[in-house]
Protein backbone atom coordinates (compact mmCIF):
# COMPACT_ATOMS: atom_id res chain seq x y z
CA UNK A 1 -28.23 -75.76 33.50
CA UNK A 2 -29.58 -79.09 34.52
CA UNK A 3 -31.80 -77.89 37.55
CA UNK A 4 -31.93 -81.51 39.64
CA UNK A 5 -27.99 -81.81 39.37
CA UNK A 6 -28.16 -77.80 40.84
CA UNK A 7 -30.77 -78.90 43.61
CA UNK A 8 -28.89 -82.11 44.72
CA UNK A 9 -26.08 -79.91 45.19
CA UNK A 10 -27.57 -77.00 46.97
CA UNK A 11 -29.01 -79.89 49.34
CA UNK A 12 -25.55 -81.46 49.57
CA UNK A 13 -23.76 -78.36 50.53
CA UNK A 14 -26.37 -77.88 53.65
CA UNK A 15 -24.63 -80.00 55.69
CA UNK A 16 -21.81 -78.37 58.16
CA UNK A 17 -19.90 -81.52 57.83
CA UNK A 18 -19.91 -81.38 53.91
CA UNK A 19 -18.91 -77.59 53.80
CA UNK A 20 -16.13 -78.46 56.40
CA UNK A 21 -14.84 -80.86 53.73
CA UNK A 22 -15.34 -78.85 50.96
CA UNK A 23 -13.08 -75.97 52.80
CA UNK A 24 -10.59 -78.74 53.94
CA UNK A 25 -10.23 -79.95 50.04
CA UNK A 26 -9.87 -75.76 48.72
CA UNK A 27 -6.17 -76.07 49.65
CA UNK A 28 -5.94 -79.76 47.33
CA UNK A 29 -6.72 -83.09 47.41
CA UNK A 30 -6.61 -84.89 50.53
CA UNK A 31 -7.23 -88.77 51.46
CA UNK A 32 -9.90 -90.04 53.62
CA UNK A 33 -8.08 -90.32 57.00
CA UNK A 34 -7.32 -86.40 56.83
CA UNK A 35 -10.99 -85.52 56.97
CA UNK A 36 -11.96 -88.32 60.42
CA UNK A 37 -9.09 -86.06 62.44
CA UNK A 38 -10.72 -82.77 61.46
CA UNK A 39 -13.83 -83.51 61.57
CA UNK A 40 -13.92 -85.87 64.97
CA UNK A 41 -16.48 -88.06 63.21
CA UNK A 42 -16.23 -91.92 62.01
CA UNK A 43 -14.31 -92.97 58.98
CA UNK A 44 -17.31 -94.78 58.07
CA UNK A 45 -19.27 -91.46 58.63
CA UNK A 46 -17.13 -89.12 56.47
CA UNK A 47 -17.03 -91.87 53.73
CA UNK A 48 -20.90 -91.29 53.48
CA UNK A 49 -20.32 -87.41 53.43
CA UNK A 50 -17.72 -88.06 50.53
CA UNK A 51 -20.12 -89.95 48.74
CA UNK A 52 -22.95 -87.54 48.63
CA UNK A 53 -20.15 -84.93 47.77
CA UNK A 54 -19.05 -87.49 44.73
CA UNK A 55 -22.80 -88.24 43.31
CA UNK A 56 -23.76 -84.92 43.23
CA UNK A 57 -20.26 -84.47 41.54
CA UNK A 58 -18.98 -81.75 43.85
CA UNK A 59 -15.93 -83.65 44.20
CA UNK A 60 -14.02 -86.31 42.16
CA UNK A 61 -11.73 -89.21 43.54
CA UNK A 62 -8.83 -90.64 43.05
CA UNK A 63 -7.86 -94.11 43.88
CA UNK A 64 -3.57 -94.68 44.86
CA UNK A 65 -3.14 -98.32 46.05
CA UNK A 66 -6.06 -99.13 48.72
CA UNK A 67 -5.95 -95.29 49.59
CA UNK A 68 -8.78 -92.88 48.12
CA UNK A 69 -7.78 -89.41 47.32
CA UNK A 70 -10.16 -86.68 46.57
CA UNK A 71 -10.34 -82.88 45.84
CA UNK A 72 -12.96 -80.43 44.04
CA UNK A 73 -14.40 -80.85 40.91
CA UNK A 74 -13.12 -77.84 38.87
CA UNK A 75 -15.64 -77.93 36.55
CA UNK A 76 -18.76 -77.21 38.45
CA UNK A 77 -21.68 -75.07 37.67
CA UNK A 78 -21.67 -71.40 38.17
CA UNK A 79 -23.98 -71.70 41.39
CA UNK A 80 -21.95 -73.91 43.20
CA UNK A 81 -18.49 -73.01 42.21
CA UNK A 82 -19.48 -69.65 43.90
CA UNK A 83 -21.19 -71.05 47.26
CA UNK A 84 -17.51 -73.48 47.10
CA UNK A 85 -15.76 -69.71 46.73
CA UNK A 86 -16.81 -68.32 49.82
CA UNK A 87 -16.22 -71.09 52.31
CA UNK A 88 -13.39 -70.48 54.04
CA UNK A 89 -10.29 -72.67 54.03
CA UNK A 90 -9.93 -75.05 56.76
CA UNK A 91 -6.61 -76.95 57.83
CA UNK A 92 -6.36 -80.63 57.77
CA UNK A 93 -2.53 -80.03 59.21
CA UNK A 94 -0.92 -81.82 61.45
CA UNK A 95 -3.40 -85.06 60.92
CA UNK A 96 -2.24 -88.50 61.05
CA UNK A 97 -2.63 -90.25 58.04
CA UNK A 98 -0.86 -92.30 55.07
């Protein structure tokens, strides 16, 4: 187990806006836009969140057009994949979006 890649994503998942994005994403992948209605935060602000999610490859991304799609990476370590487990789902539905 690579220890740094476990301790960037302990520190990732300490954020309440990352876990509320993680639980959004349990139910599949979702674009961008779903996660600024949610979350009441900036587009520019969850795009930051998303990115710390993607480098400390919690989550992967899709690109569809000029739309970015993303959902959990399924092949995450044993540590994470159980802290991931135990959040509970949260609805993005009935969110404006593409």
């Amino acid at each position: 187990m690579d220890l740094l890649l476990l301790e960037q994503q302990l520190k990732v998942l300490g954020d309440l806006n990352r876990l509320k994005i993680i639980a959004m994403l349990k139910n599949g992948e979702l674009c961008v836009c779903e996660f600024t209605d949610v979350l009441q935060i900036s587009q520019p602000a969850v795009s930051q969140h998303l990115k710390k999610l993607k480098e400390s490859n919690i989550i992967q991304e899709r690109k569809e057009g000029t739309w970015k799609y993303f959902r959990i990476n399924e092949n995450l370590a044993p540590i994470p994949a159980k802290i991931i487990e135990e959040i509970e789902f949260l609805s993005s539905k009935g969110t404006s979006c593409c």
